[in-house]
N, C-alpha and C. Protein backbone atom coordinates (compact mmCIF):
# COMPACT_ATOMS: atom_id res chain seq x y z
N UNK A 1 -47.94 15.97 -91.95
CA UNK A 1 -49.10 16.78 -92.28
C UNK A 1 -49.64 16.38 -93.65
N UNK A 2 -50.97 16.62 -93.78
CA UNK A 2 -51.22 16.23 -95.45
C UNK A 2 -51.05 17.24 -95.84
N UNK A 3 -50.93 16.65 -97.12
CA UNK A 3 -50.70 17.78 -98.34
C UNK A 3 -51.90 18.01 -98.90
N UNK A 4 -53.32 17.50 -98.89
CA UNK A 4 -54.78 18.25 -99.03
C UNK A 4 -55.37 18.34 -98.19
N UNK A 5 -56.46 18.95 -98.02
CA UNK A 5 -57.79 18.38 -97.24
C UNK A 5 -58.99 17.56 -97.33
N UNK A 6 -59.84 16.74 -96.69
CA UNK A 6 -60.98 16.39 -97.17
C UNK A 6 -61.43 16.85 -98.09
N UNK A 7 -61.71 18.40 -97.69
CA UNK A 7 -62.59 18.69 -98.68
C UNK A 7 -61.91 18.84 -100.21
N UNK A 8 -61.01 19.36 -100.32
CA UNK A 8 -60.22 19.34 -101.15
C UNK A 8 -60.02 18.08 -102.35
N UNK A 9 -59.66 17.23 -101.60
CA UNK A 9 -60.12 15.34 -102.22
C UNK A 9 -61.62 15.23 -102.83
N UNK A 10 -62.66 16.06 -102.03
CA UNK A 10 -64.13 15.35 -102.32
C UNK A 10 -64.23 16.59 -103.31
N UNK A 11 -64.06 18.02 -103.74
CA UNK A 11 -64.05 18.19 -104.27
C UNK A 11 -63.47 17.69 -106.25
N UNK A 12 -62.20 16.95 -105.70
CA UNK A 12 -61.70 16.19 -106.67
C UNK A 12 -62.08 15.38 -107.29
N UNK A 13 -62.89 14.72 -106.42
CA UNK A 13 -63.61 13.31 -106.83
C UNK A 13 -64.85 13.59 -107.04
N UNK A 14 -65.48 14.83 -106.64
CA UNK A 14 -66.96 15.11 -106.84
C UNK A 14 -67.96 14.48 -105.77
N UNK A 15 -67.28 14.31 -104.87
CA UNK A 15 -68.31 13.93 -103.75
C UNK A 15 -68.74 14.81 -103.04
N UNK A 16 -70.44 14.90 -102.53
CA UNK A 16 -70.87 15.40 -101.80
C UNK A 16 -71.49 14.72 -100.40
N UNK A 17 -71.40 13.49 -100.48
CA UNK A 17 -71.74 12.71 -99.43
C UNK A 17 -70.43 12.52 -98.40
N UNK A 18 -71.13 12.38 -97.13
CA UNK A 18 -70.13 11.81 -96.14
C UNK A 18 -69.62 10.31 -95.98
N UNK A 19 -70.35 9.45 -96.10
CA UNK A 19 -70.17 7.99 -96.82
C UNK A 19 -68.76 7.75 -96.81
N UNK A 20 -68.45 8.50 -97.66
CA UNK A 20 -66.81 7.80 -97.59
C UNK A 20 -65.57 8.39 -96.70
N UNK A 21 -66.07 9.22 -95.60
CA UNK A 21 -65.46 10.25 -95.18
C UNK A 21 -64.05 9.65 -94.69
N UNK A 22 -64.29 8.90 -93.71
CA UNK A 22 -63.38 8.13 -92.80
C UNK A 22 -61.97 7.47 -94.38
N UNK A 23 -62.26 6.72 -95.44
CA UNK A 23 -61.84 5.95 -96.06
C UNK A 23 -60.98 7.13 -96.62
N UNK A 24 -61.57 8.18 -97.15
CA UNK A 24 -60.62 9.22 -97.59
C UNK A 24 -59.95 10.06 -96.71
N UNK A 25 -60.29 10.31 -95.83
CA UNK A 25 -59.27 10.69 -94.43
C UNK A 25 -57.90 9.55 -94.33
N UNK A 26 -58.24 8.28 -94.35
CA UNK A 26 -56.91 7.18 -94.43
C UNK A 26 -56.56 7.67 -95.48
N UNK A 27 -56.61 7.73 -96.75
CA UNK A 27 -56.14 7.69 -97.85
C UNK A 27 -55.41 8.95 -98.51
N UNK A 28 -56.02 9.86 -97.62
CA UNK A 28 -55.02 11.23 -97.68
C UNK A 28 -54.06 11.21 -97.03
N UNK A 29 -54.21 10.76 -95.94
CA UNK A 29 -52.77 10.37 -95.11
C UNK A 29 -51.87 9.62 -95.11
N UNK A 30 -52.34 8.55 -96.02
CA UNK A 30 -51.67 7.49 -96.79
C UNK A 30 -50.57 7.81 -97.91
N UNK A 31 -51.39 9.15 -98.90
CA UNK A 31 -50.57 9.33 -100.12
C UNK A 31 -49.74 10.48 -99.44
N UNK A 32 -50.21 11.31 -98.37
CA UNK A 32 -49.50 12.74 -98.09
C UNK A 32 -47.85 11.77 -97.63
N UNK A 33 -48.42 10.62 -96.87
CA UNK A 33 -47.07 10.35 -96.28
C UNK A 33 -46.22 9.80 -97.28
N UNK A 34 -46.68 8.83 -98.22
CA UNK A 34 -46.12 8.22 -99.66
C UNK A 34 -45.00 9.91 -100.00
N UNK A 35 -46.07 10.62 -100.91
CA UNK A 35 -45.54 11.90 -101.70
C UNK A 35 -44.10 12.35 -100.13
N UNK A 36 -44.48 12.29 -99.29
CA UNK A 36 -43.27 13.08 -98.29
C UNK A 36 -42.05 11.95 -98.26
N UNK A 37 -41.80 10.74 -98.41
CA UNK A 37 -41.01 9.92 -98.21
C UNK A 37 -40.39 10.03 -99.42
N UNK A 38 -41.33 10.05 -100.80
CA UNK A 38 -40.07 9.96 -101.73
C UNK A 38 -39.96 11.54 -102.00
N UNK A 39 -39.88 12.12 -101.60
CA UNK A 39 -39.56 14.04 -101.41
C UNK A 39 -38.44 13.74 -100.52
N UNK A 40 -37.72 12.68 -100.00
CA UNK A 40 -37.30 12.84 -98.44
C UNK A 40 -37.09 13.83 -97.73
N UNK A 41 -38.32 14.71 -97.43
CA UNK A 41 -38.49 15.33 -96.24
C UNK A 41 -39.82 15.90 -95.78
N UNK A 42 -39.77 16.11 -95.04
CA UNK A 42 -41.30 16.93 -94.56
C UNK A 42 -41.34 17.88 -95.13
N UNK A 43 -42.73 18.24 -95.43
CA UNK A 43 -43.09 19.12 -96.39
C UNK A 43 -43.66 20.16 -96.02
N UNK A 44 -44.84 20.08 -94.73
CA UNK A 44 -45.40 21.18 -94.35
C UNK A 44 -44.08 21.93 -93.74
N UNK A 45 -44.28 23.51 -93.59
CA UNK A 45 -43.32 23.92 -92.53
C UNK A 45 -43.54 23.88 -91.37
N UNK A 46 -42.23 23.86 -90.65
CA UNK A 46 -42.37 23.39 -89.10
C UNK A 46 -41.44 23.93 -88.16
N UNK A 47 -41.26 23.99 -87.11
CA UNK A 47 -39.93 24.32 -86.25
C UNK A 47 -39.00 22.79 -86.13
N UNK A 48 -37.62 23.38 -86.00
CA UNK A 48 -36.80 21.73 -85.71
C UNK A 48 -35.88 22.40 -85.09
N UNK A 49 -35.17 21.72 -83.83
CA UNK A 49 -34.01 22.08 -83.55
C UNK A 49 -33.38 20.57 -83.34
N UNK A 50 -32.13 20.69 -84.32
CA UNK A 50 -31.64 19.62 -84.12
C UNK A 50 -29.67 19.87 -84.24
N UNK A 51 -28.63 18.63 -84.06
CA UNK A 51 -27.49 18.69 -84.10
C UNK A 51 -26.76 18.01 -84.45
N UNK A 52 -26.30 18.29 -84.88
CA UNK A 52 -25.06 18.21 -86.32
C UNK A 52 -23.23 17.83 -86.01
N UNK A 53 -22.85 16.81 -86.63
CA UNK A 53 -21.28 16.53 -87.02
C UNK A 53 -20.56 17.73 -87.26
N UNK A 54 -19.86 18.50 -87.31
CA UNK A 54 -19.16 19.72 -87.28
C UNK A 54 -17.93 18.85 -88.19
N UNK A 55 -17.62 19.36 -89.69
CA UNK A 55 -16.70 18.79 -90.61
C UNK A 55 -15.60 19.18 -90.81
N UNK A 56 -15.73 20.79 -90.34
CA UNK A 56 -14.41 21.32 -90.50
C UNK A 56 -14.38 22.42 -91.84
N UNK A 57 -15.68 22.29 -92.22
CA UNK A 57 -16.36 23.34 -93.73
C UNK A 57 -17.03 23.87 -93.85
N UNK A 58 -16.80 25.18 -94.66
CA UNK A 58 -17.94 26.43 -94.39
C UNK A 58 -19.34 26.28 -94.27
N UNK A 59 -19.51 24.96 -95.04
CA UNK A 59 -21.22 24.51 -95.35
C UNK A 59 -22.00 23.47 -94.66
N UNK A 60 -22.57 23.86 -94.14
CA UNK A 60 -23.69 22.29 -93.36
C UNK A 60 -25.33 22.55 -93.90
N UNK A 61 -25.36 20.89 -94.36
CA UNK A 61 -26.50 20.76 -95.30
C UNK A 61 -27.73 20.42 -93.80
N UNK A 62 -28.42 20.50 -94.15
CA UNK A 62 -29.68 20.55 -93.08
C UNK A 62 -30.81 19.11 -93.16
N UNK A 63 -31.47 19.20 -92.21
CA UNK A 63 -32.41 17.67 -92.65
C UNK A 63 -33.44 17.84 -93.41
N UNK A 64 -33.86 19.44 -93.31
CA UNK A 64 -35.37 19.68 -93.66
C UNK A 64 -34.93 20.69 -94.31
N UNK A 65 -35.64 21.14 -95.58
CA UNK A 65 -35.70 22.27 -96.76
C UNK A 65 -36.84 22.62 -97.03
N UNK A 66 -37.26 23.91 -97.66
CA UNK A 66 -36.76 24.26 -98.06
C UNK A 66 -36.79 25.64 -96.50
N UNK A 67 -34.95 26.39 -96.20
CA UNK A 67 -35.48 26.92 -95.24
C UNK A 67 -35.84 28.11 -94.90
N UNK A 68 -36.79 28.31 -94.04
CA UNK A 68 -37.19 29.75 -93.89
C UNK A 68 -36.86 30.69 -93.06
N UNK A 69 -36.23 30.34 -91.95
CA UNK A 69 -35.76 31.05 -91.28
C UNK A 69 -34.35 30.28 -90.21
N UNK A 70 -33.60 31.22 -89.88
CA UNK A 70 -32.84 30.32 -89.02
C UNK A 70 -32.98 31.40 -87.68
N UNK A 71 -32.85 30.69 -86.60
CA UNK A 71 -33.39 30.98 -85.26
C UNK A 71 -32.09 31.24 -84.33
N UNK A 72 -31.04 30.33 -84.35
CA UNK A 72 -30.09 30.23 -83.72
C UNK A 72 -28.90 29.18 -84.55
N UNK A 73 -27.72 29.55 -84.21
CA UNK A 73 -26.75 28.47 -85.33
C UNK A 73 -26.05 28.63 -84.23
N UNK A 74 -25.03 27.40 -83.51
CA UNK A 74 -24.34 27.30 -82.65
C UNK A 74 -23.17 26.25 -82.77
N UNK A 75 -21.95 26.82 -82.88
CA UNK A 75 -20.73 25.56 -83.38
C UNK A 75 -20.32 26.05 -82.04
N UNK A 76 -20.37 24.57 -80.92
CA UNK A 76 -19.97 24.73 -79.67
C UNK A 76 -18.34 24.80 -79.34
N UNK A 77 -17.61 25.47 -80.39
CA UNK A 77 -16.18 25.10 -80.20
C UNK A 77 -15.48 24.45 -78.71
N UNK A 78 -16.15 25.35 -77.36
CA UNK A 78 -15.68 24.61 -76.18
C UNK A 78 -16.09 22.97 -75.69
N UNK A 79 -16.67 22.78 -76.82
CA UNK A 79 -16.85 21.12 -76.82
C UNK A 79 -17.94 20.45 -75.61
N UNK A 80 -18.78 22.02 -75.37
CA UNK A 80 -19.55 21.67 -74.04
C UNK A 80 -21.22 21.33 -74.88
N UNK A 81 -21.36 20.16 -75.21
CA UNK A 81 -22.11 19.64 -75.89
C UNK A 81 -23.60 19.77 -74.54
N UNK A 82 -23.87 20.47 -73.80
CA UNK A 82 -25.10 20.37 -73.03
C UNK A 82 -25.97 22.08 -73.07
N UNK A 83 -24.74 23.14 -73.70
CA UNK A 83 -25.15 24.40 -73.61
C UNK A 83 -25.15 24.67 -75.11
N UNK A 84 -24.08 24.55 -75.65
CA UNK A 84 -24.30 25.31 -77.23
C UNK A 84 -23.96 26.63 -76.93
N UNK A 85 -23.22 26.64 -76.25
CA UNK A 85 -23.21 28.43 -75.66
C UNK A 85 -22.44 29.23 -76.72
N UNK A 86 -21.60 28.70 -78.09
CA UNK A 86 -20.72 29.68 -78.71
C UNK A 86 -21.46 30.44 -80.17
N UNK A 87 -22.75 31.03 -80.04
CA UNK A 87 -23.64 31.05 -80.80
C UNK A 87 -22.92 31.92 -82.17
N UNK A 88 -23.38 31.81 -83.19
CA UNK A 88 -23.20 32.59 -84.41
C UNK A 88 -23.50 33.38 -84.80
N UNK A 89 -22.90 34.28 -85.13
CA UNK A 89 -23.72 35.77 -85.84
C UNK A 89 -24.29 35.47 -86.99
N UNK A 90 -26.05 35.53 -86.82
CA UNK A 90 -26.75 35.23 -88.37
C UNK A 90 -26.66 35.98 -89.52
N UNK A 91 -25.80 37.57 -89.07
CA UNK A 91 -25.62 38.61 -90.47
C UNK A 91 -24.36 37.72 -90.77
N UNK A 92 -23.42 36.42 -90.12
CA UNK A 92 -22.34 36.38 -91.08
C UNK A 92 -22.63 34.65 -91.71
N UNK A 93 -23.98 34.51 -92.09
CA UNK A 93 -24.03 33.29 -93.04
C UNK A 93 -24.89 33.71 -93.90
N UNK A 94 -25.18 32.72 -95.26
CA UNK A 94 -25.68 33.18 -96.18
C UNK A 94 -26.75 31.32 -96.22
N UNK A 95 -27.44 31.96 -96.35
CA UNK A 95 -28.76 30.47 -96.33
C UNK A 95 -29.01 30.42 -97.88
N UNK A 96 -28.90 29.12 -98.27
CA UNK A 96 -29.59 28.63 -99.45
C UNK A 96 -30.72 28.09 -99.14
N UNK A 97 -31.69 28.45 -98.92
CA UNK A 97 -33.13 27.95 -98.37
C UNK A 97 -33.36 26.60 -99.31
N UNK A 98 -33.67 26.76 -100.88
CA UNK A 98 -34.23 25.59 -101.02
C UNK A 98 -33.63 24.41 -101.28
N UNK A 99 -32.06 24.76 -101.45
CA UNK A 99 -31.16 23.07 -101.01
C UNK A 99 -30.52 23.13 -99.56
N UNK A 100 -31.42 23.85 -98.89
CA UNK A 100 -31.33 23.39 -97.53
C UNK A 100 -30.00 23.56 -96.82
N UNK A 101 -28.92 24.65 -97.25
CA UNK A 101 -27.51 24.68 -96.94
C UNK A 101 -27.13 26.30 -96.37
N UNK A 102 -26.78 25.69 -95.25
CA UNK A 102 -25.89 27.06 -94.68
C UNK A 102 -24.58 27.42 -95.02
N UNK A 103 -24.06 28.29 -95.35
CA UNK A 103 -23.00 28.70 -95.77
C UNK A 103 -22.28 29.90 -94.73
N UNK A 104 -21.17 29.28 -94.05
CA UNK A 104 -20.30 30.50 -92.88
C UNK A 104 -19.89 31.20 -93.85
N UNK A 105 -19.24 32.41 -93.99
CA UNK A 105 -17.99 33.41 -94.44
C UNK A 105 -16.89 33.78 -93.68
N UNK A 106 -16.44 33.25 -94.40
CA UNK A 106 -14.76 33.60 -93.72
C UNK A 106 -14.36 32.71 -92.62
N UNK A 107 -15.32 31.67 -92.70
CA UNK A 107 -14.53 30.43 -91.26
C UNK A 107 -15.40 29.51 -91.76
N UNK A 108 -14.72 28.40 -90.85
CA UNK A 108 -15.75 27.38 -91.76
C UNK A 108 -16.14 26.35 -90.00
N UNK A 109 -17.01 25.36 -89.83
CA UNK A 109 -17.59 24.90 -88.94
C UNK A 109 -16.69 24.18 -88.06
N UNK A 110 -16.68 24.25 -86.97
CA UNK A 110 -15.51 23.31 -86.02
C UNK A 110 -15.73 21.97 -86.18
N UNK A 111 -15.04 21.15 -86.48
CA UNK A 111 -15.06 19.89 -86.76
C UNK A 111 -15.37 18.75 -85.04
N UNK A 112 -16.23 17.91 -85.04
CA UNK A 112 -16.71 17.24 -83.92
C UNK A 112 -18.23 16.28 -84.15
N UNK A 113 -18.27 15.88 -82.76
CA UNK A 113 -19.55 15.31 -83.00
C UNK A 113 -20.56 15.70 -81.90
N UNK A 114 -21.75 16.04 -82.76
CA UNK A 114 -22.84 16.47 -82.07
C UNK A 114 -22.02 18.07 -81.67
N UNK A 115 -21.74 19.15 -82.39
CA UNK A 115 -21.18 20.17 -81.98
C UNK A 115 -21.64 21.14 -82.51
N UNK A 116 -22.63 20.30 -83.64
CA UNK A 116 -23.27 22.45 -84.25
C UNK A 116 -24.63 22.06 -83.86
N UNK A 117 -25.44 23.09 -83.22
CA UNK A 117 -26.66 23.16 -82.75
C UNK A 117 -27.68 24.18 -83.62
N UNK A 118 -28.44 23.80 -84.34
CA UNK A 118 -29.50 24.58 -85.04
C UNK A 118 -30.99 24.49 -84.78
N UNK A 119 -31.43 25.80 -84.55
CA UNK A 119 -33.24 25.91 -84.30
C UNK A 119 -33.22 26.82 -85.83
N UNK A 120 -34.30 26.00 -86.09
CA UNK A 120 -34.62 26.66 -87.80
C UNK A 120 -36.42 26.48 -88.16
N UNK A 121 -36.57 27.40 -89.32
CA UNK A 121 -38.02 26.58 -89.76
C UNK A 121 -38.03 26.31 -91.27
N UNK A 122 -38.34 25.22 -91.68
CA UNK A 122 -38.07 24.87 -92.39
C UNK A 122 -39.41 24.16 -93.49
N UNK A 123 -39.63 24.23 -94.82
CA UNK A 123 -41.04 23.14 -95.10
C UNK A 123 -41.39 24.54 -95.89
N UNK A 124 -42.59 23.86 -96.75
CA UNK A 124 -43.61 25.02 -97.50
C UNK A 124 -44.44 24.97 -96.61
N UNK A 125 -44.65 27.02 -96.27
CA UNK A 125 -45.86 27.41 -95.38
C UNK A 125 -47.18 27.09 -96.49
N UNK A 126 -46.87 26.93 -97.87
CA UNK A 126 -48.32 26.92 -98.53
C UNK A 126 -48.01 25.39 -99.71
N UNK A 127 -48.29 24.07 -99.45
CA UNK A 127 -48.27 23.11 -100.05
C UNK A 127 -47.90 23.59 -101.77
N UNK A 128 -46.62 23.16 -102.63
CA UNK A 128 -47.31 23.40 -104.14
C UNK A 128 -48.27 22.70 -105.31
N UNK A 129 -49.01 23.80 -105.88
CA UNK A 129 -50.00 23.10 -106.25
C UNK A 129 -50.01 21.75 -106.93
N UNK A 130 -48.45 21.33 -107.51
CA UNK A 130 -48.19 20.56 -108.42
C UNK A 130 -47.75 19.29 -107.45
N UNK A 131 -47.47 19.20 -106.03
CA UNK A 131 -47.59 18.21 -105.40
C UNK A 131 -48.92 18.24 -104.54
N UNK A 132 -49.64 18.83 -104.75
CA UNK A 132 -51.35 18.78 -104.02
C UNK A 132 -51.66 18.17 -104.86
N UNK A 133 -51.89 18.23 -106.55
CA UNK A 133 -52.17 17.40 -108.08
C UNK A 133 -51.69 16.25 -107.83
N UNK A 134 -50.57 15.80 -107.32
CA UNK A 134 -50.09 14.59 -107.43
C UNK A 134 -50.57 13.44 -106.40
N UNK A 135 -50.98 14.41 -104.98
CA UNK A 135 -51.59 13.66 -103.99
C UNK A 135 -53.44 13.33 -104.22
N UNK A 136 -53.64 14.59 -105.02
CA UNK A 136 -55.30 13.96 -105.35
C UNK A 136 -55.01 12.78 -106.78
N UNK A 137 -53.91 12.97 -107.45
CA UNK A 137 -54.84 12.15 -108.23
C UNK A 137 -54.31 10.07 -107.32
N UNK A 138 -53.71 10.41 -106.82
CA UNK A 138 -53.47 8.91 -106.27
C UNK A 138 -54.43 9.04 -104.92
N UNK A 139 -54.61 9.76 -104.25
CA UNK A 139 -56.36 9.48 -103.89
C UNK A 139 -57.38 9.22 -104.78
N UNK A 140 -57.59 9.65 -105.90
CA UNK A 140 -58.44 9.16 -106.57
C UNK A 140 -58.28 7.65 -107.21
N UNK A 141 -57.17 7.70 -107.87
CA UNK A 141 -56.41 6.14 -108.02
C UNK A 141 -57.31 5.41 -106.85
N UNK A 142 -56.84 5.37 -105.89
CA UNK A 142 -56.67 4.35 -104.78
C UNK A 142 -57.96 4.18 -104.40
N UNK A 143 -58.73 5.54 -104.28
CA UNK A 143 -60.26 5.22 -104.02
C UNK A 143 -61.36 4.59 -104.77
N UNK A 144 -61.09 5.09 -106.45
CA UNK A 144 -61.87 4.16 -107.18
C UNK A 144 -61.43 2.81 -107.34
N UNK A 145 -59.91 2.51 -107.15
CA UNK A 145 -59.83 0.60 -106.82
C UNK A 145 -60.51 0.32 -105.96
N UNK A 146 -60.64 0.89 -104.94
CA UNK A 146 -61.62 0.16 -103.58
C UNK A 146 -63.29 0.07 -103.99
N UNK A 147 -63.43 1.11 -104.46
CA UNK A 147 -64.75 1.55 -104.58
C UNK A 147 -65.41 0.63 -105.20
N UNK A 148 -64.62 0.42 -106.66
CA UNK A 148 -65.11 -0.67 -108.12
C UNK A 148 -64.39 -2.03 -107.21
N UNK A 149 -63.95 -2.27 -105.90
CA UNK A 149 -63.41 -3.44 -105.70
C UNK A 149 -62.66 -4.29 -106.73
N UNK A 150 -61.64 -3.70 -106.62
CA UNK A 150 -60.42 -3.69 -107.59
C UNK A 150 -59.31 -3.58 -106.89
N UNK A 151 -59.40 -3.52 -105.91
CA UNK A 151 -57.79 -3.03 -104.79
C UNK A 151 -56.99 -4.55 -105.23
N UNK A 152 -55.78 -4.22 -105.39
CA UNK A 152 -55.09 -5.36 -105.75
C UNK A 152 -55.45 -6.16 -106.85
N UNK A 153 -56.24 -6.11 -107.86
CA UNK A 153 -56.75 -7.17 -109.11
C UNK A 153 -56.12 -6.04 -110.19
N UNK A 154 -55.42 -7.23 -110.63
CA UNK A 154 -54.97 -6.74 -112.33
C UNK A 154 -55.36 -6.33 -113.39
N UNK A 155 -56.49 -7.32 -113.84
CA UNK A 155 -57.04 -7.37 -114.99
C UNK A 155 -58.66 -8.37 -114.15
N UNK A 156 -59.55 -7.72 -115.14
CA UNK A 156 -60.85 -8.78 -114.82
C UNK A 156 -61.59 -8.59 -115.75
N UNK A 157 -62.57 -8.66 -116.27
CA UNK A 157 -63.56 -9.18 -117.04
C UNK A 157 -65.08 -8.45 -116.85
N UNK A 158 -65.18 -7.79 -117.70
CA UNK A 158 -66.40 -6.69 -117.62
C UNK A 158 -67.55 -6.87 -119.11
N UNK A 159 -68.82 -7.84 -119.01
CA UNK A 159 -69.69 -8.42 -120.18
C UNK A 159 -68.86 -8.45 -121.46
N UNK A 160 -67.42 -9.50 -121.05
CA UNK A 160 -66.95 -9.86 -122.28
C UNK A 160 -65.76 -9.20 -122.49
N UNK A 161 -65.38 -7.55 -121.94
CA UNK A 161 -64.75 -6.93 -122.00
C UNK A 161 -63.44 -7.23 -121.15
N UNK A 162 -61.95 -7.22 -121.65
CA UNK A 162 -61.15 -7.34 -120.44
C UNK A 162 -60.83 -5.82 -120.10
N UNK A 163 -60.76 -5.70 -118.93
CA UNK A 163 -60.32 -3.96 -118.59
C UNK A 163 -58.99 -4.29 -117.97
N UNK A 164 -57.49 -3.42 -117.86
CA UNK A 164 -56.47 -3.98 -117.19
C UNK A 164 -56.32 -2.82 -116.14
N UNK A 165 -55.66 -2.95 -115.06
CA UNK A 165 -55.22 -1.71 -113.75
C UNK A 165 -53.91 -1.97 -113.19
N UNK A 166 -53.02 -0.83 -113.12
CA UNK A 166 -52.00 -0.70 -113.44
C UNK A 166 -51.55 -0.58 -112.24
N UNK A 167 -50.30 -1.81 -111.83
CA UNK A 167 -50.32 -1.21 -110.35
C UNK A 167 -49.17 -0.38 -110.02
N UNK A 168 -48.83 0.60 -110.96
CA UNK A 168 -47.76 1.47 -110.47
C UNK A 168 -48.54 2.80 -110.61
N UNK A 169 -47.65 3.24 -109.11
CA UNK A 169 -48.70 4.30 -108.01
C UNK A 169 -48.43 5.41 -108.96
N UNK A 170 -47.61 6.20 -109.29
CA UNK A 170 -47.23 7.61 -110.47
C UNK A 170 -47.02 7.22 -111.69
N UNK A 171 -47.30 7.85 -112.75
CA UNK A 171 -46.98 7.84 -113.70
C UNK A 171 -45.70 8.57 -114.14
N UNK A 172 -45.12 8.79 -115.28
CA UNK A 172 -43.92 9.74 -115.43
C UNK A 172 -43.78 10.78 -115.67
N UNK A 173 -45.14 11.56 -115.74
CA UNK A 173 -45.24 13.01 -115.07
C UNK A 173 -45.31 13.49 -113.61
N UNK A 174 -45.94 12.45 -113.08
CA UNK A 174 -45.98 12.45 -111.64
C UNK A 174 -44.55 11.99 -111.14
N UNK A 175 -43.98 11.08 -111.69
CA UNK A 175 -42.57 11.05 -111.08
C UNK A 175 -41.49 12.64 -111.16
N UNK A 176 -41.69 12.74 -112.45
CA UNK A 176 -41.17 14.28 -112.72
C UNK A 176 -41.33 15.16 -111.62
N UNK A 177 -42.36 15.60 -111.24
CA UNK A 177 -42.81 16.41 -110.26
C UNK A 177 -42.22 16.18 -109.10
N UNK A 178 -42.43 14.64 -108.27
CA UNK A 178 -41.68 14.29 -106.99
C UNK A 178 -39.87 14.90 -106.93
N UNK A 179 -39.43 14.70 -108.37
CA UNK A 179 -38.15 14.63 -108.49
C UNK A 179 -37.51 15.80 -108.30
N UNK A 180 -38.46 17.52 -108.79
CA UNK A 180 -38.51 18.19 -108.80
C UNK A 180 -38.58 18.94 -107.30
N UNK A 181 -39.19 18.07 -106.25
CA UNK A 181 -39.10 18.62 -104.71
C UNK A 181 -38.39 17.39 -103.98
N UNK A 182 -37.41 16.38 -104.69
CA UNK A 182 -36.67 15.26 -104.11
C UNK A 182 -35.49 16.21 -103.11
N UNK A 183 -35.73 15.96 -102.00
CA UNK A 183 -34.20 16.57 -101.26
C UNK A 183 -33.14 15.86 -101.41
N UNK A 184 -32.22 16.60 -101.87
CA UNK A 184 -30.92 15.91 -102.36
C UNK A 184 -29.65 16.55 -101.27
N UNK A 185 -29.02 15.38 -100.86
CA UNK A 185 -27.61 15.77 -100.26
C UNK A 185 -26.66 16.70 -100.94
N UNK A 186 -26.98 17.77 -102.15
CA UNK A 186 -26.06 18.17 -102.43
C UNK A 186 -26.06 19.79 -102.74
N UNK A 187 -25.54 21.05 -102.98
CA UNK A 187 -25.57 22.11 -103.59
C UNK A 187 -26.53 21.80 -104.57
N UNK A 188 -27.42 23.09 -105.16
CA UNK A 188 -28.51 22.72 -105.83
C UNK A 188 -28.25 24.27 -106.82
N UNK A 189 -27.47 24.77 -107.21
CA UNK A 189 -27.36 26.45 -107.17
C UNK A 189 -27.68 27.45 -106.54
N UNK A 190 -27.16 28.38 -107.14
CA UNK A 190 -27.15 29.56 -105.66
C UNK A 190 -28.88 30.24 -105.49
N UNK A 191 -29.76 29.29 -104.37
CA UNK A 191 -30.74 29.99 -104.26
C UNK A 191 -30.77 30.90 -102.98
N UNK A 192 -30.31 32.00 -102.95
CA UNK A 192 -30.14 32.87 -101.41
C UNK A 192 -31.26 32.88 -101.04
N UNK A 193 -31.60 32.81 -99.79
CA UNK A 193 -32.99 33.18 -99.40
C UNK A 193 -32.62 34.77 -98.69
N UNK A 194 -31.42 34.22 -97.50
CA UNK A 194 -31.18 35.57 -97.10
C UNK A 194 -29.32 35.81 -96.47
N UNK A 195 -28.66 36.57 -96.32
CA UNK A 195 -27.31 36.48 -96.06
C UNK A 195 -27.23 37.93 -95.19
N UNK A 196 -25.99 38.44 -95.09
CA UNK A 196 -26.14 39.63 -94.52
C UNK A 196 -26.64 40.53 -95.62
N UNK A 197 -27.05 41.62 -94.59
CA UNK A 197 -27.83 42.99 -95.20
C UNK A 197 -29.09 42.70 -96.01
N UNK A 198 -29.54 41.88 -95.42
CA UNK A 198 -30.65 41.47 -95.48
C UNK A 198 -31.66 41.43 -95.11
């Protein structure tokens, strides 16, 4: 999904013409997918049901963060990998939504493969503003290289003047930011979203 809209971009850039419509449609979808790869994960929220190594430990980290709801959690202990039939009581885990980690109490996950089954939703229902900032300004980047026909040229020559263009895509505020929604394989502190009595 992108992380702006058209209009959103042409507002950025100050366009009111359609002219470039198509070029910034690629180019939003270009950086939305860039900004989601080094985030490693999808960003909009979404439904996923997917299945999981069973380790033998209270905690299983998830593919997608940050999460919002969990739907069903299933550690198939009878090893009948086609039903998932040994479902979990959701008042007895505690979700860390934004490092993406489930946490059992008082037991921990049956160890196997392909044996824990999860339907979840997971992603920001509302993009943050500070990675929407990061996706317009490398639309803008990318569009005025094309525009000034500059895509790929280093340095060139303007009545005498040398001008130089930099070909690294973020700067180190903008890296900051990515780093800040980077999904990481690990505990992140205790962010509960929800546990029992909840």
């Amino acid at each position: 999904m992108n992380l702006v809209t058209r209009a959103e971009a042409k507002t950025y850039l100050n366009i009111t013409s359609v002219t470039y419509d198509t070029l910034l449609d690629e180019l939003i979808s270009d950086c939305s997918g860039m900004i989601a790869r080094l985030c490693r994960r999808d960003l909009a929220a979404a439904d996923y049901e997917q299945v999981y190594d069973g380790s033998g430990r209270k905690s299983l980290i998830l593919d997608n963060a940050p999460i919002n709801e969990i739907y069903v959690l299933s550690d198939d202990l009878d090893k009948d990998n086609r039903q998932y039939d040994s479902t979990i009581d959701l008042d007895t885990i505690m979700v860390r939504g934004k490092s993406g980690i489930i946490e059992l109490y008082n037991q921990t996950f049956g160890e196997g493969q392909r044996n824990i089954y999860v339907k979840y939703n997971a992603g920001f229902a509302t993009i943050p503003g500070e990675l929407k900032l990061v996706c317009k300004d490398l639309i803008a980047k990318k569009y005025t290289a094309i525009i000034e026909r500059r895509a790929g040229i280093s340095s060139k020559t303007v009545n005498g003047e040398s001008v130089s263009f930099s070909s690294q895509d973020l700067n180190d505020d903008q890296r900051k930011v990515i780093n800040e929604f980077k999904f990481r394989d690990e505990l992140q502190g205790v962010d509960v979203v929800f546990g029992p009595g909840s």
